[in-house]
Protein backbone atom coordinates (compact mmCIF):
# COMPACT_ATOMS: atom_id res chain seq x y z
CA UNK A 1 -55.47 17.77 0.15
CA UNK A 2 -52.73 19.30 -1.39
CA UNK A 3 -50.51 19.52 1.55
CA UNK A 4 -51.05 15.56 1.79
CA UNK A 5 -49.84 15.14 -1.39
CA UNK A 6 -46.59 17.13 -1.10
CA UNK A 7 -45.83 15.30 2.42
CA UNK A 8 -46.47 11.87 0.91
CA UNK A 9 -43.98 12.86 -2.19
CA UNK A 10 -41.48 14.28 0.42
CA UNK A 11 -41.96 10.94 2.49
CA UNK A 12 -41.28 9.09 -0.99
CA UNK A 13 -38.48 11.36 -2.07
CA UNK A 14 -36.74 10.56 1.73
CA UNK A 15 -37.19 6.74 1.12
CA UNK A 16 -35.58 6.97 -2.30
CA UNK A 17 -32.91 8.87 -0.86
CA UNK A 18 -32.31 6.76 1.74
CA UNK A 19 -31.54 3.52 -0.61
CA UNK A 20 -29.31 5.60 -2.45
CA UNK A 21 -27.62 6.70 0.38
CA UNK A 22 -27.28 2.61 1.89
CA UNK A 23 -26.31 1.11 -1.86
CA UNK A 24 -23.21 4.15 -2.06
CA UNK A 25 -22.49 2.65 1.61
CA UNK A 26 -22.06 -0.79 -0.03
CA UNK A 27 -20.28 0.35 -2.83
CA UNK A 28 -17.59 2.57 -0.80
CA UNK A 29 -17.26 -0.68 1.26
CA UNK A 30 -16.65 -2.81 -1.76
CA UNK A 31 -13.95 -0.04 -3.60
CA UNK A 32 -12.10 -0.44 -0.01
CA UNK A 33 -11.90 -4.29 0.29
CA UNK A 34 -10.53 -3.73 -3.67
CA UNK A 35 -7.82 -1.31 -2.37
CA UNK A 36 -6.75 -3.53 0.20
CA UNK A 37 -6.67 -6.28 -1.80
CA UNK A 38 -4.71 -4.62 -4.53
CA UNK A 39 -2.24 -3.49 -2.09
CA UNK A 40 -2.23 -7.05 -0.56
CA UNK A 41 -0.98 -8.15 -3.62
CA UNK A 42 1.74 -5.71 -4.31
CA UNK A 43 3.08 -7.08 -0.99
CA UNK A 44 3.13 -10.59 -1.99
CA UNK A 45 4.61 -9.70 -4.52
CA UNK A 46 7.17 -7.85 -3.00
CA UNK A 47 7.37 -10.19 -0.96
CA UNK A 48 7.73 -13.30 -2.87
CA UNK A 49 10.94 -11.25 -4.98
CA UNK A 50 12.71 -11.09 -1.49
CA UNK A 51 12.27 -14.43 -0.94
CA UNK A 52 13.78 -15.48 -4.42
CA UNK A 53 16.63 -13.14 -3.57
CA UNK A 54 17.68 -14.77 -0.36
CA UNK A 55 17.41 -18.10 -1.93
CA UNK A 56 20.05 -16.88 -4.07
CA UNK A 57 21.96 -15.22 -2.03
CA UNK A 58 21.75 -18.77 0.25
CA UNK A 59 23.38 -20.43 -2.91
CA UNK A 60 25.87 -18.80 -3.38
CA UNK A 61 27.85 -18.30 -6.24
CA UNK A 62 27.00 -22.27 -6.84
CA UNK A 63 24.17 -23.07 -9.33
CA UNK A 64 21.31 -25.16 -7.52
CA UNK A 65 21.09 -28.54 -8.40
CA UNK A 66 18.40 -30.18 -9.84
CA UNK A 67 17.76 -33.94 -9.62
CA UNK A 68 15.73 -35.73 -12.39
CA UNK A 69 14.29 -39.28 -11.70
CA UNK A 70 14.30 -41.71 -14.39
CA UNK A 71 11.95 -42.87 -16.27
CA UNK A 72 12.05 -46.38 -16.53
């Protein structure tokens, strides 16, 4: 009877581990969509300063114009 009990705790024991080891699977996935994300952003970013400074550059040493409508 006793060995029954230890293999039915062991049994247990490998169930528990096994959620634990599936829910650190989901979290490891989660922490790399972050990363990715963060360094999506850091390229947009990036990205959206180089755009700025070839709109810039595209003006010249003009100021851009701006055109206001009316209000009437």
């Amino acid at each position: 009877m006793e060995h029954d009990l230890s293999d039915r705790r062991f049994d247990l024991i490998l169930e528990r581990l096994d959620r634990i080891a599936d829910e650190l699977a989901k979290t490891n996935k989660r922490l790399d969509n972050d990363e990715n994300f963060l360094r999506l952003t850091k390229e947009l970013a990036t990205l959206n300063e180089s755009l700025q400074a070839l709109a810039y550059a595209a003006l010249g040493q003009q100021a851009p114009q701006v055109r206001r409508r009316r209000s009437a």
